[in-house]
PDB file of N, CA and C in Angstrom:
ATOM      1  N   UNK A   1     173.776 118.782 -15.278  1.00  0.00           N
ATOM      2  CA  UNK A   1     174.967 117.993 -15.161  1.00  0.00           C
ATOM      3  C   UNK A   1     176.009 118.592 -16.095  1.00  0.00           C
ATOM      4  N   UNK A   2     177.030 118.794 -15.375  1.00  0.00           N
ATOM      5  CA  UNK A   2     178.096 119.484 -15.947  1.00  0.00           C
ATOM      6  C   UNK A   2     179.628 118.553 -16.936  1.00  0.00           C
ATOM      7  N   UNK A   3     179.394 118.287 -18.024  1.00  0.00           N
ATOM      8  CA  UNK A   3     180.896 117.568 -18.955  1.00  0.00           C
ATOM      9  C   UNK A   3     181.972 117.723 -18.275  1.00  0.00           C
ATOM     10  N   UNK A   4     182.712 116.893 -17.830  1.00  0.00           N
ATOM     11  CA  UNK A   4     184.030 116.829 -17.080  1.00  0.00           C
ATOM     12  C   UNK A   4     185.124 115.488 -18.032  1.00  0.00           C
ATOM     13  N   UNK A   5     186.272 116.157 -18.298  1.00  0.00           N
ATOM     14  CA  UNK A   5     187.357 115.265 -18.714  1.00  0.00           C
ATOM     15  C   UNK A   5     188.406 114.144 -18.048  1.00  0.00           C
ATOM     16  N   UNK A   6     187.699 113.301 -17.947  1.00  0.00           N
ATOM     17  CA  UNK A   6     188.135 111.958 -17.722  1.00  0.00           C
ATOM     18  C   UNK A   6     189.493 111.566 -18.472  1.00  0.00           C
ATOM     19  N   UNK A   7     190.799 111.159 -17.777  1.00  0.00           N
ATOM     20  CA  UNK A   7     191.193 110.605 -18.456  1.00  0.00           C
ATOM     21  C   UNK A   7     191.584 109.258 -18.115  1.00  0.00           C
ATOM     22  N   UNK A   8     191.872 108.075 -19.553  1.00  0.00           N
ATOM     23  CA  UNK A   8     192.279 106.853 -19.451  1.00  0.00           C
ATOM     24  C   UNK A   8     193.536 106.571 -18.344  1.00  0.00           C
ATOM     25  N   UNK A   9     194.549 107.403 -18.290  1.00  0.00           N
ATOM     26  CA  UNK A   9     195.292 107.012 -17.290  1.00  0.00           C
ATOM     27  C   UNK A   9     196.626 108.406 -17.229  1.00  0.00           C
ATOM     28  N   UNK A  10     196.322 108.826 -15.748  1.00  0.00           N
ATOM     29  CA  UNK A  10     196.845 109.713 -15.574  1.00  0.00           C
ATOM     30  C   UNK A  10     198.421 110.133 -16.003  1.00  0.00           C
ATOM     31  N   UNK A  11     199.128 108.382 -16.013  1.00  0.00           N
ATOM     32  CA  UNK A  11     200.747 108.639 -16.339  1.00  0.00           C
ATOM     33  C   UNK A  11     200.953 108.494 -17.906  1.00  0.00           C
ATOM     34  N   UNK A  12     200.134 108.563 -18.845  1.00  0.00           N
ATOM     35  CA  UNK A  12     200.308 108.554 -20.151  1.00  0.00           C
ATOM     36  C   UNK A  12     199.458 109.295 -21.119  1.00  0.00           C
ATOM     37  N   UNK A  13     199.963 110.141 -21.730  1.00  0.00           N
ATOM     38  CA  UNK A  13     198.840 110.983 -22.465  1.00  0.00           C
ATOM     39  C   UNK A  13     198.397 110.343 -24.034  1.00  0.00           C
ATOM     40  N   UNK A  14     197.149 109.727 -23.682  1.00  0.00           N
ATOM     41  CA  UNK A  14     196.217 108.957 -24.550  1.00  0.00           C
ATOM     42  C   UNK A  14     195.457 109.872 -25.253  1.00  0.00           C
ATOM     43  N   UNK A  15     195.350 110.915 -24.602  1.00  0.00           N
ATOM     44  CA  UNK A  15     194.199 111.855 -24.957  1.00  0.00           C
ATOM     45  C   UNK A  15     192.755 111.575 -23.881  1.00  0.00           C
ATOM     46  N   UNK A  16     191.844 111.710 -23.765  1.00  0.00           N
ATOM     47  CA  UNK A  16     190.440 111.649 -22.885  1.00  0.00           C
ATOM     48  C   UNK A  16     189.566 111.636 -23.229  1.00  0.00           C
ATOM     49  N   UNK A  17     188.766 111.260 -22.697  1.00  0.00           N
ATOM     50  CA  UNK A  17     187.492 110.862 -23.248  1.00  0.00           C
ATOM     51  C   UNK A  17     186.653 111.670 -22.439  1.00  0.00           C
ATOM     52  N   UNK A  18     185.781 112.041 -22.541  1.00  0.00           N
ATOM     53  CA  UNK A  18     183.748 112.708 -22.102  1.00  0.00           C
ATOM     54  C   UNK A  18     183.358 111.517 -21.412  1.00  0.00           C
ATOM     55  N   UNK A  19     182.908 111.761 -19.954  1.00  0.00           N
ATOM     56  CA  UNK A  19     182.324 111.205 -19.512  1.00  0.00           C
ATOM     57  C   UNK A  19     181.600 111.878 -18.948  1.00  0.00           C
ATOM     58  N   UNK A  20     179.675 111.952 -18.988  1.00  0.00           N
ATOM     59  CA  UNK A  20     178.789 112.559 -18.060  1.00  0.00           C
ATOM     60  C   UNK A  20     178.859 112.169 -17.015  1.00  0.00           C
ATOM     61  N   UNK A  21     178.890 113.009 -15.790  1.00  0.00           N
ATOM     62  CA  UNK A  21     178.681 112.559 -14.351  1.00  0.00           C
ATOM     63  C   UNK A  21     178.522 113.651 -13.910  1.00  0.00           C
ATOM     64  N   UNK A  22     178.071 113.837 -12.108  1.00  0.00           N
ATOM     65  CA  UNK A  22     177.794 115.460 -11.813  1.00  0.00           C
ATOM     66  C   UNK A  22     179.331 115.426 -11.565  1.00  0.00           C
ATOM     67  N   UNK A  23     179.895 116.842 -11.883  1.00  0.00           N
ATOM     68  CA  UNK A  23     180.928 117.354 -11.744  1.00  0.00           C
ATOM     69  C   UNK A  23     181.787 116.915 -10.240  1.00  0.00           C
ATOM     70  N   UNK A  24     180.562 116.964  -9.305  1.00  0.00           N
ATOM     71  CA  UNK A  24     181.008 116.341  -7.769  1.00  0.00           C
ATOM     72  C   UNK A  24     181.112 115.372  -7.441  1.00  0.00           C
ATOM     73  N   UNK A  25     180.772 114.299  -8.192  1.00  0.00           N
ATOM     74  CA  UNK A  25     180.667 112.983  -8.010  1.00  0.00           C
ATOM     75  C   UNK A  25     182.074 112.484  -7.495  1.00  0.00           C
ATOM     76  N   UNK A  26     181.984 111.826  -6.592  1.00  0.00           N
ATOM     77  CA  UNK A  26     183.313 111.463  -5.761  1.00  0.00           C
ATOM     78  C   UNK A  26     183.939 110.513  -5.764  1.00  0.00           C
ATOM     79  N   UNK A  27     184.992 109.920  -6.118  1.00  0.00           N
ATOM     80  CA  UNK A  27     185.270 108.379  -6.783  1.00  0.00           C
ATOM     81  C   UNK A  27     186.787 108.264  -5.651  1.00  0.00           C
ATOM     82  N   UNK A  28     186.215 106.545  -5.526  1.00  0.00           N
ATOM     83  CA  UNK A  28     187.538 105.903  -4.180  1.00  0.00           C
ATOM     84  C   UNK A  28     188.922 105.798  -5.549  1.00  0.00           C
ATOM     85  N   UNK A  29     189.848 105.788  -4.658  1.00  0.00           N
ATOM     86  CA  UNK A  29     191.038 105.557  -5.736  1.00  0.00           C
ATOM     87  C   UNK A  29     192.040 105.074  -4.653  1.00  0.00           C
ATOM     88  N   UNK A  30     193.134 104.021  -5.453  1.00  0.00           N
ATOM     89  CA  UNK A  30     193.669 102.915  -4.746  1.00  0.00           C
ATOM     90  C   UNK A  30     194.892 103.888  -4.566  1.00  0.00           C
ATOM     91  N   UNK A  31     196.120 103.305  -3.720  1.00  0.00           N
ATOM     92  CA  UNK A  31     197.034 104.036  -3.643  1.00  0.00           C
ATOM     93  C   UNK A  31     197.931 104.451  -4.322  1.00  0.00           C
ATOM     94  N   UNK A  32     197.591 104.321  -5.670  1.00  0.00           N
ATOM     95  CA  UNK A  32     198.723 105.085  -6.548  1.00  0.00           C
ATOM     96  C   UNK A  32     197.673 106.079  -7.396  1.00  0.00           C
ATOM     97  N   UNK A  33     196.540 106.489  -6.824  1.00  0.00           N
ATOM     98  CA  UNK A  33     195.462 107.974  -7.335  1.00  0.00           C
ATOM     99  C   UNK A  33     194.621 107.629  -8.694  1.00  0.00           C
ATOM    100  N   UNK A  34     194.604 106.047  -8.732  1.00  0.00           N
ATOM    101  CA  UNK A  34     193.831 105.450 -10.182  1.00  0.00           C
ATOM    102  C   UNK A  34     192.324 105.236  -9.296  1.00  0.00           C
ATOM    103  N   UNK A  35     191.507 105.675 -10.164  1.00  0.00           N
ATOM    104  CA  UNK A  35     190.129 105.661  -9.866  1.00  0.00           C
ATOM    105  C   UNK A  35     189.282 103.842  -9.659  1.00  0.00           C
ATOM    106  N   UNK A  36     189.167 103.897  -8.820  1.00  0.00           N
ATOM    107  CA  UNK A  36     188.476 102.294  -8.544  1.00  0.00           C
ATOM    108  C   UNK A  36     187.164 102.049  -8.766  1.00  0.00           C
ATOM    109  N   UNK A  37     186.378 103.282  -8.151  1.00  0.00           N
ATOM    110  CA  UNK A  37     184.547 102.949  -8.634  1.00  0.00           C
ATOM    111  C   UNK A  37     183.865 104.541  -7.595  1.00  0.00           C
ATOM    112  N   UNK A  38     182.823 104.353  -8.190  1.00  0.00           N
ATOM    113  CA  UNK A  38     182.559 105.686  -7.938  1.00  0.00           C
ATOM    114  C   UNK A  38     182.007 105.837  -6.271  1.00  0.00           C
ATOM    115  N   UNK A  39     181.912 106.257  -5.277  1.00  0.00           N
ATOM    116  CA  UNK A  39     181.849 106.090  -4.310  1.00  0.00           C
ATOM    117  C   UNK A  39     180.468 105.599  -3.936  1.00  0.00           C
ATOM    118  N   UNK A  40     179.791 106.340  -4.919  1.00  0.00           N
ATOM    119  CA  UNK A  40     178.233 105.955  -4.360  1.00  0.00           C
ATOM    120  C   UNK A  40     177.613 104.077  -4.730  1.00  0.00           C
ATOM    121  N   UNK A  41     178.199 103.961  -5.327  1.00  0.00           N
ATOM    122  CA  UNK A  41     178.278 102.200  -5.740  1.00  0.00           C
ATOM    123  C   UNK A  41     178.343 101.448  -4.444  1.00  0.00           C
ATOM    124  N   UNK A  42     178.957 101.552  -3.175  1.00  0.00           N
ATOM    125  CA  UNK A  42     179.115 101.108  -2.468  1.00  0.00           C
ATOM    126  C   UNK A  42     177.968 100.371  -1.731  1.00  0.00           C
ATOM    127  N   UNK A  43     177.975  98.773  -1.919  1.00  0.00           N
ATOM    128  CA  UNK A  43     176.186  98.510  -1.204  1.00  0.00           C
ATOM    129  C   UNK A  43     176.461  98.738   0.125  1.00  0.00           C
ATOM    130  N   UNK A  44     176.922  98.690   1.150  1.00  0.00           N
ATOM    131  CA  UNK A  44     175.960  99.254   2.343  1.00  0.00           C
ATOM    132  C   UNK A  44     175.976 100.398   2.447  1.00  0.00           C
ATOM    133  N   UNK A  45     175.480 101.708   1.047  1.00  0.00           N
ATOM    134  CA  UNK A  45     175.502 102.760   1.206  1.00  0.00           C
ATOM    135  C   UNK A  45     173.647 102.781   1.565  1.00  0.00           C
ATOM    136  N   UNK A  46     173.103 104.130   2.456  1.00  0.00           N
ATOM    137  CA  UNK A  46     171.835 104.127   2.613  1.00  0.00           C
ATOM    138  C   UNK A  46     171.189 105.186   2.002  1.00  0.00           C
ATOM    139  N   UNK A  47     169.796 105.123   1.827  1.00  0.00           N
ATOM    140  CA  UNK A  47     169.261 106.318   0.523  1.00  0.00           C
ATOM    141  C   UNK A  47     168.646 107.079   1.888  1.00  0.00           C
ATOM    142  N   UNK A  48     168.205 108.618   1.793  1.00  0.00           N
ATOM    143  CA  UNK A  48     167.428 109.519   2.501  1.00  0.00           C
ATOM    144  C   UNK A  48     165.769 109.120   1.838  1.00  0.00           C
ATOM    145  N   UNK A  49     164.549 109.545   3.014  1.00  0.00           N
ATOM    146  CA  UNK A  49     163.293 109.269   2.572  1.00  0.00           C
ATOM    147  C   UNK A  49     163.105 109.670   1.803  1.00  0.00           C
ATOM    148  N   UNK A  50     163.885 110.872   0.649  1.00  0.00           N
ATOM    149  CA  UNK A  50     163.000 111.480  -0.364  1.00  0.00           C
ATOM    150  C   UNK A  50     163.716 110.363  -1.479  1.00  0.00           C
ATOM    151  N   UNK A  51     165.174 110.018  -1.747  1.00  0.00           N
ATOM    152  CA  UNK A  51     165.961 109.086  -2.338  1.00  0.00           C
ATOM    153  C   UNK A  51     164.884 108.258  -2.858  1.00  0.00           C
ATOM    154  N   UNK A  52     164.467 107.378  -1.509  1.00  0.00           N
ATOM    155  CA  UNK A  52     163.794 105.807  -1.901  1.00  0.00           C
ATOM    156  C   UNK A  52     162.506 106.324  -1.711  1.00  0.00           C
ATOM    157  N   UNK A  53     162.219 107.190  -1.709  1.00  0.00           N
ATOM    158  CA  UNK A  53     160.533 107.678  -1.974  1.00  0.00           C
ATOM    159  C   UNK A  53     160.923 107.361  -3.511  1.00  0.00           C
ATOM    160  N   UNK A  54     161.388 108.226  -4.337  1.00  0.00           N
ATOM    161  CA  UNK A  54     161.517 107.984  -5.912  1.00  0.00           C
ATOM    162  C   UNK A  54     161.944 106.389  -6.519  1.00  0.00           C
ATOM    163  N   UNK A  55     162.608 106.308  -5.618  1.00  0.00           N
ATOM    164  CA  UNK A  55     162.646 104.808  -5.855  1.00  0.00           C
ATOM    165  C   UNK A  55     161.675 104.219  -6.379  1.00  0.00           C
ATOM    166  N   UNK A  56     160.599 104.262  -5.324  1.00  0.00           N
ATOM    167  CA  UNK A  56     159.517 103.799  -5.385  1.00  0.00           C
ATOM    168  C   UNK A  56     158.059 104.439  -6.270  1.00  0.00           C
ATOM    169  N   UNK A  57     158.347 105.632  -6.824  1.00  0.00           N
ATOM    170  CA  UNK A  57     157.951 106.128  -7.786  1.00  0.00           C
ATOM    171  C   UNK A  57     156.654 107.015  -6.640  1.00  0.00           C
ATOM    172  N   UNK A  58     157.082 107.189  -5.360  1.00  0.00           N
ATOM    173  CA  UNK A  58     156.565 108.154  -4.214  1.00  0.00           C
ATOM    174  C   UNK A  58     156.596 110.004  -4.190  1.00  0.00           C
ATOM    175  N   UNK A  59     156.042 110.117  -3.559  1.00  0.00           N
ATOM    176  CA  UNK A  59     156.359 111.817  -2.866  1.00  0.00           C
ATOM    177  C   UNK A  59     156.808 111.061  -1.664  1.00  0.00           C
ATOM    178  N   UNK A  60     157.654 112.451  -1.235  1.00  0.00           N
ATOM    179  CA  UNK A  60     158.258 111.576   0.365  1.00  0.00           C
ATOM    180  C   UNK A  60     157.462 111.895   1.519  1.00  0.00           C
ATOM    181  N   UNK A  61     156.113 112.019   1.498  1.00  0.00           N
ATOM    182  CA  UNK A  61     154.979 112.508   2.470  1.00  0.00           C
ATOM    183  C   UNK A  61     154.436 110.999   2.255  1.00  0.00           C
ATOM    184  N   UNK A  62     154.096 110.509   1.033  1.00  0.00           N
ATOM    185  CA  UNK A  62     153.695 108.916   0.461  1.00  0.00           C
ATOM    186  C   UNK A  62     154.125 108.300   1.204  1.00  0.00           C
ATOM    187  N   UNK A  63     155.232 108.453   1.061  1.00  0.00           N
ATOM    188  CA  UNK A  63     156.819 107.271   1.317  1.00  0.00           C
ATOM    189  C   UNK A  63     156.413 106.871   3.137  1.00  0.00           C
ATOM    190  N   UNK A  64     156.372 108.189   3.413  1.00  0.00           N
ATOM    191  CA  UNK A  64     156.375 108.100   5.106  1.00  0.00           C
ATOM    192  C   UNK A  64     155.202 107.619   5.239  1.00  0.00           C
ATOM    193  N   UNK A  65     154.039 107.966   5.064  1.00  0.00           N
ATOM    194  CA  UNK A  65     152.902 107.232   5.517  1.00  0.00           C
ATOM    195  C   UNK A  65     153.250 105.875   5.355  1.00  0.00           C
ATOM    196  N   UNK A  66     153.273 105.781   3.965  1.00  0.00           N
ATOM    197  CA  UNK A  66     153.039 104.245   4.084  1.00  0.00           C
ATOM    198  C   UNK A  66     154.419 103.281   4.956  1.00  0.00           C
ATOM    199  N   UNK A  67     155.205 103.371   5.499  1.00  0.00           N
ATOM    200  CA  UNK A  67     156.501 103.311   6.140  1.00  0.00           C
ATOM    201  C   UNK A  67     155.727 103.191   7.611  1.00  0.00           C
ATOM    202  N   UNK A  68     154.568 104.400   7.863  1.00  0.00           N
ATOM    203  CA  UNK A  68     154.378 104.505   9.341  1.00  0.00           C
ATOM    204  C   UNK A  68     153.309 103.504   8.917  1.00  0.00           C
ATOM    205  N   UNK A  69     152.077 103.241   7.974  1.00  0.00           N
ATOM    206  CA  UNK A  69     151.085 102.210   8.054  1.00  0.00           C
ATOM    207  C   UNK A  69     151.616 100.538   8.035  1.00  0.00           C
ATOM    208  N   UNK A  70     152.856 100.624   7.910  1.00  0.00           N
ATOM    209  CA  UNK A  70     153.423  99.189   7.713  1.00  0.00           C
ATOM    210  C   UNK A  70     154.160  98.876   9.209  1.00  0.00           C
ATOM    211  N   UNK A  71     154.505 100.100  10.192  1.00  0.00           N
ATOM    212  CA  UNK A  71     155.087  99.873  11.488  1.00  0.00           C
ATOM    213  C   UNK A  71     156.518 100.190  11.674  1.00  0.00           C
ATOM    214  N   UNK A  72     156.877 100.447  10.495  1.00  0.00           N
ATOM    215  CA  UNK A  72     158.605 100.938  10.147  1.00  0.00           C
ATOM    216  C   UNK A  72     158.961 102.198  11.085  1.00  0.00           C
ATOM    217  N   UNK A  73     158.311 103.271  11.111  1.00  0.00           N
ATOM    218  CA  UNK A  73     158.211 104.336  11.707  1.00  0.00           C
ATOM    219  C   UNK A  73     156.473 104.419  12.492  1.00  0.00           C
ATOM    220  N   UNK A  74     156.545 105.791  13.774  1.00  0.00           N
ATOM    221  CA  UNK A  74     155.581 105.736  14.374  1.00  0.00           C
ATOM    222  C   UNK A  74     155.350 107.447  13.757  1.00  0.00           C
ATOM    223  N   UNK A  75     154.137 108.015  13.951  1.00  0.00           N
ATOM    224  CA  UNK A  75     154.076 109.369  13.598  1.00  0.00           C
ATOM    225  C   UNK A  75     153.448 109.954  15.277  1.00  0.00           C
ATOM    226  N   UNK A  76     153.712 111.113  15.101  1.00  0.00           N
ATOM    227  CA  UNK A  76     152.994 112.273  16.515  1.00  0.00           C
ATOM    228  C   UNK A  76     152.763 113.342  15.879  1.00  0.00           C
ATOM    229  N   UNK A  77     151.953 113.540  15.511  1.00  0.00           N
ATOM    230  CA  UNK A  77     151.594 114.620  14.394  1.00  0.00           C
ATOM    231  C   UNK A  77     152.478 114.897  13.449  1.00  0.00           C
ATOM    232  N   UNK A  78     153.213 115.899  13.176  1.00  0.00           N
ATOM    233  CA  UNK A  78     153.716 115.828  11.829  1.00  0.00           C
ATOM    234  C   UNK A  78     155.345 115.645  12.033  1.00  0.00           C
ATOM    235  N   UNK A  79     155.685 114.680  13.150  1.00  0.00           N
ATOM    236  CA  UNK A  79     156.845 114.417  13.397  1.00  0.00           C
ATOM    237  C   UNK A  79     156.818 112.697  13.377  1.00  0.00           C
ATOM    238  N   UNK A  80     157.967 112.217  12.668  1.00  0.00           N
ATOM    239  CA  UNK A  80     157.785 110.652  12.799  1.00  0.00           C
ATOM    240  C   UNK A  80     159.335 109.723  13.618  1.00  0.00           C
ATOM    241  N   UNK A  81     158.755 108.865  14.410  1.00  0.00           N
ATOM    242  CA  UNK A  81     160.233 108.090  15.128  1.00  0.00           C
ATOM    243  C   UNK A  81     159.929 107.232  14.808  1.00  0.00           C
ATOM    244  N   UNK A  82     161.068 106.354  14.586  1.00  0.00           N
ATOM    245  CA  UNK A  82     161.922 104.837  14.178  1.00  0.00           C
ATOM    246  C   UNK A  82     161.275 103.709  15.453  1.00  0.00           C
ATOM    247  N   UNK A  83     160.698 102.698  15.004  1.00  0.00           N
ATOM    248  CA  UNK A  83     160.168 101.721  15.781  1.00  0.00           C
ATOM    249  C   UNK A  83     161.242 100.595  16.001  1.00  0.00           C
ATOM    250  N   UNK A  84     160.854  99.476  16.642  1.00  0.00           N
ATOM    251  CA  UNK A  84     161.902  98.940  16.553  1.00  0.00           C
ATOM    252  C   UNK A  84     161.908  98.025  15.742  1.00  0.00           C
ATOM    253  N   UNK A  85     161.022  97.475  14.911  1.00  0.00           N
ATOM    254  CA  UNK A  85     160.711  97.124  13.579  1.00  0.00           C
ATOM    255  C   UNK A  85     161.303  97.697  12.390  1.00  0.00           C
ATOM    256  N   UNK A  86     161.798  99.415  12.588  1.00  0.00           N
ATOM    257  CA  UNK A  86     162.504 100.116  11.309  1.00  0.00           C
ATOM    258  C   UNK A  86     163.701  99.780  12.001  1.00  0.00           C
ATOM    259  N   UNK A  87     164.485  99.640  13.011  1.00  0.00           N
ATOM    260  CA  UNK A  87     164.969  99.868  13.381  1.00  0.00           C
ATOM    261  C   UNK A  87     165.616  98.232  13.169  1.00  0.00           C
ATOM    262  N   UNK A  88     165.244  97.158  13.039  1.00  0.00           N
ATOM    263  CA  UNK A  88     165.300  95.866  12.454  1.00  0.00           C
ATOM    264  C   UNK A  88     165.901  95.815  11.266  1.00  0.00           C
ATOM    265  N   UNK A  89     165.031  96.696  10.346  1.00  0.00           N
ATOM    266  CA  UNK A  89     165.255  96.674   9.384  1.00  0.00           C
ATOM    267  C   UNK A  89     166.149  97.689   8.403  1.00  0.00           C
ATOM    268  N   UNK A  90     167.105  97.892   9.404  1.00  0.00           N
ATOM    269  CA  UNK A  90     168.100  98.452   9.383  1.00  0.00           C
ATOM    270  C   UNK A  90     167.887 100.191   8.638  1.00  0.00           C
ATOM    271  N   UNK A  91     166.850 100.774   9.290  1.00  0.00           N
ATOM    272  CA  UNK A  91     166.354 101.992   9.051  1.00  0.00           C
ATOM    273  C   UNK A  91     167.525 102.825  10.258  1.00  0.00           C
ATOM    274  N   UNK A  92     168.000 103.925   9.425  1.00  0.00           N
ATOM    275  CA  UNK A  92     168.683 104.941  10.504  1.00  0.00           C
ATOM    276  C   UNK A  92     167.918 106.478  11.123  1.00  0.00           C
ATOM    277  N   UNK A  93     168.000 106.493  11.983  1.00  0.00           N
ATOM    278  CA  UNK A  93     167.574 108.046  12.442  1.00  0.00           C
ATOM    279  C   UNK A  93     168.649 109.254  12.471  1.00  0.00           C
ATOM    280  N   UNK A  94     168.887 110.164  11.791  1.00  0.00           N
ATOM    281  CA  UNK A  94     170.085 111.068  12.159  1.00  0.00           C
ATOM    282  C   UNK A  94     169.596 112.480  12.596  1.00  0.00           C
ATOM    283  N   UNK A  95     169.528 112.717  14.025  1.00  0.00           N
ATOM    284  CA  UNK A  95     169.363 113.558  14.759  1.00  0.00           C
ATOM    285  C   UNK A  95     169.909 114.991  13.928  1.00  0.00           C
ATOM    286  N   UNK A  96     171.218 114.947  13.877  1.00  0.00           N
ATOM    287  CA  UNK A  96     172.004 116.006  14.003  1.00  0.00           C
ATOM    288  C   UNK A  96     172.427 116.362  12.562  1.00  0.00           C
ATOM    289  N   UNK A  97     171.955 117.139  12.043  1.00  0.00           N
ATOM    290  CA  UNK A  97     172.389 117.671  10.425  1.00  0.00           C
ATOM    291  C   UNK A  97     171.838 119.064  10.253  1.00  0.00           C
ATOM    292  N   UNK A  98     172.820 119.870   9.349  1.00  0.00           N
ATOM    293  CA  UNK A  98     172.486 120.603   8.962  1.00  0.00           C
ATOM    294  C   UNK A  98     170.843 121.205   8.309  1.00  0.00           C
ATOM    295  N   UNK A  99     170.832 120.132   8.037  1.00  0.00           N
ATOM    296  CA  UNK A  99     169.054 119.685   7.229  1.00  0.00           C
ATOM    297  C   UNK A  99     168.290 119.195   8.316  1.00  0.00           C
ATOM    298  N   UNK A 100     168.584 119.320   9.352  1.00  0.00           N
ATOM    299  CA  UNK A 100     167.672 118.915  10.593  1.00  0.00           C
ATOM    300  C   UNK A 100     167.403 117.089  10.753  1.00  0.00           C
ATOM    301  N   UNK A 101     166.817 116.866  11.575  1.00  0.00           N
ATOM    302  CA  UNK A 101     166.717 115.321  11.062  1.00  0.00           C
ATOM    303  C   UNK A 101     166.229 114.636  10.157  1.00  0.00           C
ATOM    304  N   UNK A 102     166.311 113.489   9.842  1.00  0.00           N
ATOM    305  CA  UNK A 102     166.390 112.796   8.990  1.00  0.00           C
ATOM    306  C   UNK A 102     166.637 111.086   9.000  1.00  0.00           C
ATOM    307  N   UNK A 103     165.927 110.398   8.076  1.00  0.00           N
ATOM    308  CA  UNK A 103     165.718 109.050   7.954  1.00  0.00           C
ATOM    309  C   UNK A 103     167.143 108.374   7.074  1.00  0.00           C
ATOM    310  N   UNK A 104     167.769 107.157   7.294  1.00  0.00           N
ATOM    311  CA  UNK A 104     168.334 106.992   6.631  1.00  0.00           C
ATOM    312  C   UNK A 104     168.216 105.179   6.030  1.00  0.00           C
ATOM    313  N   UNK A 105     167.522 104.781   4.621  1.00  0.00           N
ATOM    314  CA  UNK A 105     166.776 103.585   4.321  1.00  0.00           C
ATOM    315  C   UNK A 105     168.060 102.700   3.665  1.00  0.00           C
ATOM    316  N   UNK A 106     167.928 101.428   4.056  1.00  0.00           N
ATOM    317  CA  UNK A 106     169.336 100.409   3.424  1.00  0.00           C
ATOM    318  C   UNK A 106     168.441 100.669   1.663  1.00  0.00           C
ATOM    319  N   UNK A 107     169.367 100.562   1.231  1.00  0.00           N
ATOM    320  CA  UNK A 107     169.135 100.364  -0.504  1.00  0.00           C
ATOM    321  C   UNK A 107     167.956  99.183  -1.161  1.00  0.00           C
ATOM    322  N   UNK A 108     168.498  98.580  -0.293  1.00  0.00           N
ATOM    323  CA  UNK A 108     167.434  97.350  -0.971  1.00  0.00           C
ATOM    324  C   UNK A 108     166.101  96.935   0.249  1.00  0.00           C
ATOM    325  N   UNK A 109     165.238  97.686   0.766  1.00  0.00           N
ATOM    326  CA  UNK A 109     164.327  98.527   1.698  1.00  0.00           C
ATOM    327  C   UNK A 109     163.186  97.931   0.791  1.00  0.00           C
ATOM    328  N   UNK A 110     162.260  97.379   0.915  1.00  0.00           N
ATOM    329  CA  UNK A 110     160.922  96.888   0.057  1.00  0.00           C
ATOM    330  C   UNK A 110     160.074  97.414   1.302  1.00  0.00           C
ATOM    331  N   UNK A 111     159.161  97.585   0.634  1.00  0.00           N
ATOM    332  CA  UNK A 111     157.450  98.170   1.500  1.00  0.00           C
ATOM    333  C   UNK A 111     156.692  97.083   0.709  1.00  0.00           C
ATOM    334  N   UNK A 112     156.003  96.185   1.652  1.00  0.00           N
ATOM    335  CA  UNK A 112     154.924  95.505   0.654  1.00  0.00           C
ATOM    336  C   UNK A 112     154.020  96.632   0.099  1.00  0.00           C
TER     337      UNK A 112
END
């Protein structure tokens, strides 16, 4: 993680403060370019299986099994689809990515 200079407010020179964050971290800002909250804060943002694998203190091979032993997902050998039970539970499938496909889990996602 890379030190980046934050400052208190862009139209007055206060001086700045250190704030850690990754350098990319992407923040919404209202219409006059003042920073509002950081983008990823947003709750209906969704985590990827490896994300809320750690969540859960998982590997994301863990994560999926137990996801497919609970009915969330179905497996066909080493490929897994969205049931309509994940699919309830507001689990996303994203076909099309650079990273090939991929799961996408609401934030607050519990596995008994």
């Amino acid at each position: 993680m890379r030190r980046i200079l934050e400052r208190g407010d862009a139209g007055l020179d206060r001086g700045g403060r250190h704030v850690e964050r990754a350098a990319d971290a992407v923040q919404r800002v209202d219409h006059m370019g003042r920073a509002v909250a950081p983008a990823e804060a947003h709750a209906g943002d969704k985590l990827t299986s490896s994300r809320i694998a750690q969540k859960f203190g998982l590997k994301t091979a863990q994560f999926l099994d137990r996801a497919t032993e609970q009915g969330f997902l179905s497996a066909n050998g080493d490929r897994h689809a969205l049931t309509p039970k994940g699919e309830k539970a507001g689990v996303e499938f994203v076909a099309k990515s650079r990273f090939g496909p991929y799961f996408l889990w609401p934030q607050e996602f519990q596995l008994a």
